[in-house]
PDB file of N, CA and C in Angstrom:
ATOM      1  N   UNK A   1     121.313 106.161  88.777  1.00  0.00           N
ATOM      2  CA  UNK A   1     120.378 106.096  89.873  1.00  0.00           C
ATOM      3  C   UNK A   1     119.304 105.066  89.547  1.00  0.00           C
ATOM      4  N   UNK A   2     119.094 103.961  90.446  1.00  0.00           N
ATOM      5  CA  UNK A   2     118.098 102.821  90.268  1.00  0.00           C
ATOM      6  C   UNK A   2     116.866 103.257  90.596  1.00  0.00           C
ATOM      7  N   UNK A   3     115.506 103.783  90.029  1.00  0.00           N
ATOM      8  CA  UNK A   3     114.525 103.425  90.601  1.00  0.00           C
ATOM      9  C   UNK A   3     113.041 102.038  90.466  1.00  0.00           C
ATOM     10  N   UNK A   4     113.250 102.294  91.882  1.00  0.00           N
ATOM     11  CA  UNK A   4     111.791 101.078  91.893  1.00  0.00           C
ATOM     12  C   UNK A   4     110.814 101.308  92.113  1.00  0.00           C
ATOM     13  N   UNK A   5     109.773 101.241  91.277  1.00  0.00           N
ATOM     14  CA  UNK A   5     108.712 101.269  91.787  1.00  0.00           C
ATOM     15  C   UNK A   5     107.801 100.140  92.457  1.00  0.00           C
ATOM     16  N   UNK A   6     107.057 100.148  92.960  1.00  0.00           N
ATOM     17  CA  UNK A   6     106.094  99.304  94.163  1.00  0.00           C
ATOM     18  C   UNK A   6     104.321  98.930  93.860  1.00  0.00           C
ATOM     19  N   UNK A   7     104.089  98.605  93.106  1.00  0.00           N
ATOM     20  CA  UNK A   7     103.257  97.783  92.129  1.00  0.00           C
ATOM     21  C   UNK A   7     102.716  96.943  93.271  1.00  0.00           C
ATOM     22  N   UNK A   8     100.968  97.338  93.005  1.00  0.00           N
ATOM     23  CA  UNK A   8     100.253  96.295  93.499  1.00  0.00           C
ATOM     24  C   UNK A   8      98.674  96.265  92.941  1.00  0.00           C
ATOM     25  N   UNK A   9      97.821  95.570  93.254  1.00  0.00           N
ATOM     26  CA  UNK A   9      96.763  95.866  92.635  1.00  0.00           C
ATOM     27  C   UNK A   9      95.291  96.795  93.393  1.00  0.00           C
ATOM     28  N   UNK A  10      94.750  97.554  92.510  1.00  0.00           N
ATOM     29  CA  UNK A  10      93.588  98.251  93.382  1.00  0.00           C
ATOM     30  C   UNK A  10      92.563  97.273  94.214  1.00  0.00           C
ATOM     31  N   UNK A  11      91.869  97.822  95.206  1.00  0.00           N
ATOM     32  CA  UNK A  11      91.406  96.553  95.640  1.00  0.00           C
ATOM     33  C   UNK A  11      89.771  96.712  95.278  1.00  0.00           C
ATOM     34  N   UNK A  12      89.543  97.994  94.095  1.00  0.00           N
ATOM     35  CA  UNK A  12      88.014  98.739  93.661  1.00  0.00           C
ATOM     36  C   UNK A  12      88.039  97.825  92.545  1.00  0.00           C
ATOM     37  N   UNK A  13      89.041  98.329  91.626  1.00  0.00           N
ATOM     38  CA  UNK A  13      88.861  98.026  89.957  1.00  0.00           C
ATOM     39  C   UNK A  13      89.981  96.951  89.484  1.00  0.00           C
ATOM     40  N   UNK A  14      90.725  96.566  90.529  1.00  0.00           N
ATOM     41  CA  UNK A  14      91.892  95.188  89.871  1.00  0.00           C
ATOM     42  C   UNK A  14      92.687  95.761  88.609  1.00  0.00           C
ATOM     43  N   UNK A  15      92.703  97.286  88.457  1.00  0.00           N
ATOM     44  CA  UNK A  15      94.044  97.638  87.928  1.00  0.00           C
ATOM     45  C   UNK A  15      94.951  97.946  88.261  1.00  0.00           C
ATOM     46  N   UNK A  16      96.136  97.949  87.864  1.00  0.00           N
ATOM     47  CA  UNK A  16      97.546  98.398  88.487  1.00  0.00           C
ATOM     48  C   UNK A  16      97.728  99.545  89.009  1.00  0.00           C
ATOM     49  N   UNK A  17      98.419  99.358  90.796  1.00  0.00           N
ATOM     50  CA  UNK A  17      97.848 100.781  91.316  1.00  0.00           C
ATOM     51  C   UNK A  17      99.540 100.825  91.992  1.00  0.00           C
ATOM     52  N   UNK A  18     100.383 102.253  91.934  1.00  0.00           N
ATOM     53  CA  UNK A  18     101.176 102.027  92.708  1.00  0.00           C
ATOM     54  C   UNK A  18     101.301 102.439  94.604  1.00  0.00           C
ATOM     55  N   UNK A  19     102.441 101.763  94.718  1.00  0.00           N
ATOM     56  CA  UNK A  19     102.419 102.254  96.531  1.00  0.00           C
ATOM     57  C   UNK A  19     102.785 103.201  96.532  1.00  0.00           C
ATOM     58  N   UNK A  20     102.636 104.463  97.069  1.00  0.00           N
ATOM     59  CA  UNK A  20     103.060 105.887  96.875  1.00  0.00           C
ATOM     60  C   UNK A  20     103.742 106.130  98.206  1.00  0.00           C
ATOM     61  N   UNK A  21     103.400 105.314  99.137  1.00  0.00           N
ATOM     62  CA  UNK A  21     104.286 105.578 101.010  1.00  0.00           C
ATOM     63  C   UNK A  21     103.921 104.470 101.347  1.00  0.00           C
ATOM     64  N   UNK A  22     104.530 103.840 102.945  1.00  0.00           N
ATOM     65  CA  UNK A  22     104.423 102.659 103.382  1.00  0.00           C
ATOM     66  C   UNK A  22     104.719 103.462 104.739  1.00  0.00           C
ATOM     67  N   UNK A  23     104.070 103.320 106.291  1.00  0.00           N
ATOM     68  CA  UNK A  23     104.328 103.617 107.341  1.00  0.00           C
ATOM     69  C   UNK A  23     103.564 102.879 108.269  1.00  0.00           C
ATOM     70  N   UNK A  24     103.865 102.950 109.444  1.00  0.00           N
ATOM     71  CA  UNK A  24     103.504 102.767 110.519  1.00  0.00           C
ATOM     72  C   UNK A  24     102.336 103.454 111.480  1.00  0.00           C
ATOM     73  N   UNK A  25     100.781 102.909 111.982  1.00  0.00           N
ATOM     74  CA  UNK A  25     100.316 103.451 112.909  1.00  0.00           C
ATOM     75  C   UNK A  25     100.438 102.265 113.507  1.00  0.00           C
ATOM     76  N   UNK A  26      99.997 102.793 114.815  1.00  0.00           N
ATOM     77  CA  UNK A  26      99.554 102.110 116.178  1.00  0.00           C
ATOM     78  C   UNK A  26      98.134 101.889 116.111  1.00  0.00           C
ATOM     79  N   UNK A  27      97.891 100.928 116.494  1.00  0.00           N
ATOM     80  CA  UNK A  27      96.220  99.956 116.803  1.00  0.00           C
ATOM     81  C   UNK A  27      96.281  99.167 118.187  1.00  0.00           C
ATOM     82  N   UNK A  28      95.337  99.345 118.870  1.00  0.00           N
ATOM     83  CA  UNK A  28      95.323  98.211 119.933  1.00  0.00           C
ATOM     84  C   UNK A  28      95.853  96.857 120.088  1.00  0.00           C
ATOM     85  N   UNK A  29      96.294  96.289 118.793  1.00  0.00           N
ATOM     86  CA  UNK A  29      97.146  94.923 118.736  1.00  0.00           C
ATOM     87  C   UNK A  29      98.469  95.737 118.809  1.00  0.00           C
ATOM     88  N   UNK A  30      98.866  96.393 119.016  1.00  0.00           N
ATOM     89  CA  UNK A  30     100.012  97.161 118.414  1.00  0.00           C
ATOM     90  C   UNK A  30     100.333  97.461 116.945  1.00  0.00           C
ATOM     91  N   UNK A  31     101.488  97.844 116.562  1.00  0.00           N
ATOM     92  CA  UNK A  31     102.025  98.780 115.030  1.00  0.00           C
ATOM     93  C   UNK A  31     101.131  98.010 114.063  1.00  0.00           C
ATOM     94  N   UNK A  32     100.687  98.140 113.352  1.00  0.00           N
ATOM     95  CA  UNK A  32     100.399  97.480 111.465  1.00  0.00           C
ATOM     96  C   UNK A  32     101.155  98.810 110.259  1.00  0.00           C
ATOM     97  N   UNK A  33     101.857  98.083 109.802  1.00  0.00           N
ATOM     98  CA  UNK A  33     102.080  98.888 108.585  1.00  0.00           C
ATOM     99  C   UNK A  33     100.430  99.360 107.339  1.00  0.00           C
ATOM    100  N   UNK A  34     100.914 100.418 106.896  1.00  0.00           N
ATOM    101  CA  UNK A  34     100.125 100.914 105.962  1.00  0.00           C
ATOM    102  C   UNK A  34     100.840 101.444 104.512  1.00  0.00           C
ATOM    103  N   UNK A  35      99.655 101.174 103.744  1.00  0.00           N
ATOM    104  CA  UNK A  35     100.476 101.803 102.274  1.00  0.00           C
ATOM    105  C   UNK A  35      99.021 102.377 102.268  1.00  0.00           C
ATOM    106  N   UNK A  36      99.259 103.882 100.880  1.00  0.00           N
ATOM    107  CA  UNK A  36      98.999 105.059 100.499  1.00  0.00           C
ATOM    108  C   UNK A  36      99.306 104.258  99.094  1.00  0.00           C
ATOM    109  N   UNK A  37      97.997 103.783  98.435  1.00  0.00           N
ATOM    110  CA  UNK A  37      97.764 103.175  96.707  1.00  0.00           C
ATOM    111  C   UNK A  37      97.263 104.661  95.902  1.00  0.00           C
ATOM    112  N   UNK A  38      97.430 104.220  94.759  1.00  0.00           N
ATOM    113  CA  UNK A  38      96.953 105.178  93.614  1.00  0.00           C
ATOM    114  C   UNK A  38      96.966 104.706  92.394  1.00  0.00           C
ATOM    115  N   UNK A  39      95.573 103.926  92.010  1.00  0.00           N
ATOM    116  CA  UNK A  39      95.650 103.119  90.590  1.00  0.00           C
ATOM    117  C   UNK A  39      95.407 103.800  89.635  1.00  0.00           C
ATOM    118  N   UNK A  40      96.002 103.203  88.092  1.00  0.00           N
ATOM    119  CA  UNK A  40      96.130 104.066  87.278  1.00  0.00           C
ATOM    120  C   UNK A  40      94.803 104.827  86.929  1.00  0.00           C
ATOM    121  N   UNK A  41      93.484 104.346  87.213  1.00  0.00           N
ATOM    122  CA  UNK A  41      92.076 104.886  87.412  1.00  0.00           C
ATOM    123  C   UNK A  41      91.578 105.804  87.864  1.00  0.00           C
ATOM    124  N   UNK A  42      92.755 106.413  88.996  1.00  0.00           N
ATOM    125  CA  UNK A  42      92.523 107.274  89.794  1.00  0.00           C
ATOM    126  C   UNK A  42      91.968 107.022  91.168  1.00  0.00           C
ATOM    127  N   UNK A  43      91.625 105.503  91.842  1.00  0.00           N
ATOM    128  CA  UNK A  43      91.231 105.270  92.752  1.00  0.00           C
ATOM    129  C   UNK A  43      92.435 105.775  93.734  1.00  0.00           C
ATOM    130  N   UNK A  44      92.150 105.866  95.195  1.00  0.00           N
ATOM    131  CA  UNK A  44      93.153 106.428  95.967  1.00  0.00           C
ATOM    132  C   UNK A  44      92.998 105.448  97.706  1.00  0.00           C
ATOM    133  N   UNK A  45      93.913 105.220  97.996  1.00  0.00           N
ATOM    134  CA  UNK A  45      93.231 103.972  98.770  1.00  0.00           C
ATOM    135  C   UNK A  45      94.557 104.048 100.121  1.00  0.00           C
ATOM    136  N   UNK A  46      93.626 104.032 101.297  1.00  0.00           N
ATOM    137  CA  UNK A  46      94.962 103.700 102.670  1.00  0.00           C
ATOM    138  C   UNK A  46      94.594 102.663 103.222  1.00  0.00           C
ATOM    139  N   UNK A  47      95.539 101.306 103.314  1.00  0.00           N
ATOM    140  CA  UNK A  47      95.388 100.269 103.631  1.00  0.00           C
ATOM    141  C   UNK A  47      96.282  99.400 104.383  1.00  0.00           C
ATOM    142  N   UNK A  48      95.845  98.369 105.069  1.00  0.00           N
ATOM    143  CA  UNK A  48      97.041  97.788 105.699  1.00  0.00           C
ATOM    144  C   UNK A  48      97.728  96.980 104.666  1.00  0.00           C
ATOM    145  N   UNK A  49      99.540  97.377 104.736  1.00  0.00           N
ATOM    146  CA  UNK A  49     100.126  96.739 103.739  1.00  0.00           C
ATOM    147  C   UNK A  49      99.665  95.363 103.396  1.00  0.00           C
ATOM    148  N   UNK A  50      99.526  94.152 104.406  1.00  0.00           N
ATOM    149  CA  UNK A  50      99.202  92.997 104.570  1.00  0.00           C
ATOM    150  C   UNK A  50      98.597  92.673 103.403  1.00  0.00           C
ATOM    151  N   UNK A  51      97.705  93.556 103.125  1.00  0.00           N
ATOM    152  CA  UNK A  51      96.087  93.270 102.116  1.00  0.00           C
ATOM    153  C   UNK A  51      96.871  93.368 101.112  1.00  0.00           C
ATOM    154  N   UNK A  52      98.388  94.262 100.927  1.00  0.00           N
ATOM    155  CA  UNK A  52      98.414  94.436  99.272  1.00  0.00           C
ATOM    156  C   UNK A  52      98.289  93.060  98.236  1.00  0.00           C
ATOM    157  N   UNK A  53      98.445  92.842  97.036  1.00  0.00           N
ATOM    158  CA  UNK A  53      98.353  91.896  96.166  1.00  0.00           C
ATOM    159  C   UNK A  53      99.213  92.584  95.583  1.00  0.00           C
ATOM    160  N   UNK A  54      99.931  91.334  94.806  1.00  0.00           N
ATOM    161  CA  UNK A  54     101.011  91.164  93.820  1.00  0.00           C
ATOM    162  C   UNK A  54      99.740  91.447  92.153  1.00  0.00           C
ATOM    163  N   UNK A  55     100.703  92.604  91.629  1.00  0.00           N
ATOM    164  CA  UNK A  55     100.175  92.594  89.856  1.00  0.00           C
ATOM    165  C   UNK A  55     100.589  90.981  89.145  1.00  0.00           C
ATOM    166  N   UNK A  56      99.752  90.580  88.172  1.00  0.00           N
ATOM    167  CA  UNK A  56      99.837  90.151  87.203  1.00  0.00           C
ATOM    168  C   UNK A  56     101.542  89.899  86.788  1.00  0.00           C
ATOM    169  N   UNK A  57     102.374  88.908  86.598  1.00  0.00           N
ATOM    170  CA  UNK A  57     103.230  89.343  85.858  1.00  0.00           C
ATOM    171  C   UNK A  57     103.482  89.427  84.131  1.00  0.00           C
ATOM    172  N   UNK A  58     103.983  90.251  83.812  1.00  0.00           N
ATOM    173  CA  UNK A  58     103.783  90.316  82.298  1.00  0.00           C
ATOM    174  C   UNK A  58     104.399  88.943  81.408  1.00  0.00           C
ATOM    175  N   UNK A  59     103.895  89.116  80.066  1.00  0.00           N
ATOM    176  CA  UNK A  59     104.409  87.855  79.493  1.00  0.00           C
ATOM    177  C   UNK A  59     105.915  88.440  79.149  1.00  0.00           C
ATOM    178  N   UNK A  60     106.430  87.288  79.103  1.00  0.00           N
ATOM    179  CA  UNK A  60     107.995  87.422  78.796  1.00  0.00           C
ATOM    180  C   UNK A  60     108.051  88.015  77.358  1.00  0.00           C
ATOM    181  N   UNK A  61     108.704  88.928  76.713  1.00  0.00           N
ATOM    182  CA  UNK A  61     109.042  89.600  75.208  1.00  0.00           C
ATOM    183  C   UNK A  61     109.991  88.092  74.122  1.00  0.00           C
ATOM    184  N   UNK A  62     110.424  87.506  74.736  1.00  0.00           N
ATOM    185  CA  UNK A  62     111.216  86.611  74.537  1.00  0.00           C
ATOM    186  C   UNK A  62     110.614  85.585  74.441  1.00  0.00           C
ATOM    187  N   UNK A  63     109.411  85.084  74.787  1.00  0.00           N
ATOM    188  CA  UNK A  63     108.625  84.029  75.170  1.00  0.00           C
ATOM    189  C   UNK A  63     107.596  83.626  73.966  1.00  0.00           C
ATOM    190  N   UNK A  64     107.991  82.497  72.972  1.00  0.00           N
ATOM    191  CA  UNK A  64     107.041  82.551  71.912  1.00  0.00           C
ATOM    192  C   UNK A  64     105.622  81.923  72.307  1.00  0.00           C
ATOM    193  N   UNK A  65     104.518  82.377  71.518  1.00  0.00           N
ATOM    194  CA  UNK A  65     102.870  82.064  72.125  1.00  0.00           C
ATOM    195  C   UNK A  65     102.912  80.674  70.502  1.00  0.00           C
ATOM    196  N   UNK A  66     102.567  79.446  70.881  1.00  0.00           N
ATOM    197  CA  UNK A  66     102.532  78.349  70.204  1.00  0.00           C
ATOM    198  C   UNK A  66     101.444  78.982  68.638  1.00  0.00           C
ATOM    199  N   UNK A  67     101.842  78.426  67.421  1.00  0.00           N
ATOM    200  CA  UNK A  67     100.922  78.795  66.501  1.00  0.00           C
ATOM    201  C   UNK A  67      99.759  78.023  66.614  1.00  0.00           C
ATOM    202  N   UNK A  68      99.124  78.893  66.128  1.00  0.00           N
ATOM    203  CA  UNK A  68      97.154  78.519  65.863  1.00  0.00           C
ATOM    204  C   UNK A  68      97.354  77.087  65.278  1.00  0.00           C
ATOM    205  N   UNK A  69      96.801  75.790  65.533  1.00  0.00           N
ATOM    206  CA  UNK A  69      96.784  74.348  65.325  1.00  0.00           C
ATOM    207  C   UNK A  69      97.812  73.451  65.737  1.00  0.00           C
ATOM    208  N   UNK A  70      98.900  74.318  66.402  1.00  0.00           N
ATOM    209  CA  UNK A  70     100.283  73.697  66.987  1.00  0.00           C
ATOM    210  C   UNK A  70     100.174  72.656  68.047  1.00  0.00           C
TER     211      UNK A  70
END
């Protein structure tokens, strides 16, 4: 069984917060999607998906960092 999780950033403290739901209300422009955040901080956040931000990506494990005077 594959799971994914849905990674984005808080929009309080800029730590890694995940998407916990993604749905639909209605607004006078019509539908906007929404996500339901929860950063690892404990912030708790309902927002229009639009706003989310992409995390940081990590450094590669494989990826050597040049030596000190290189």
């Amino acid at each position: 069984m594959d799971v994914t999780v849905d990674l984005t950033m808080c929009p309080d403290c800029r730590s890694i917060a995940e998407v916990l739901d993604r749905f639909v209300l209605e607004s006078t422009h019509g539908p906007v999607e929404h996500a339901r955040i929860r950063c690892i901080a404990g912030h708790w956040f309902l927002l229009p998906a639009a706003s989310l931000t992409s995390p940081p990506l990590p450094r590669s494990a494989g990826r050597r960092q040049p030596a000190p005077g290189a």
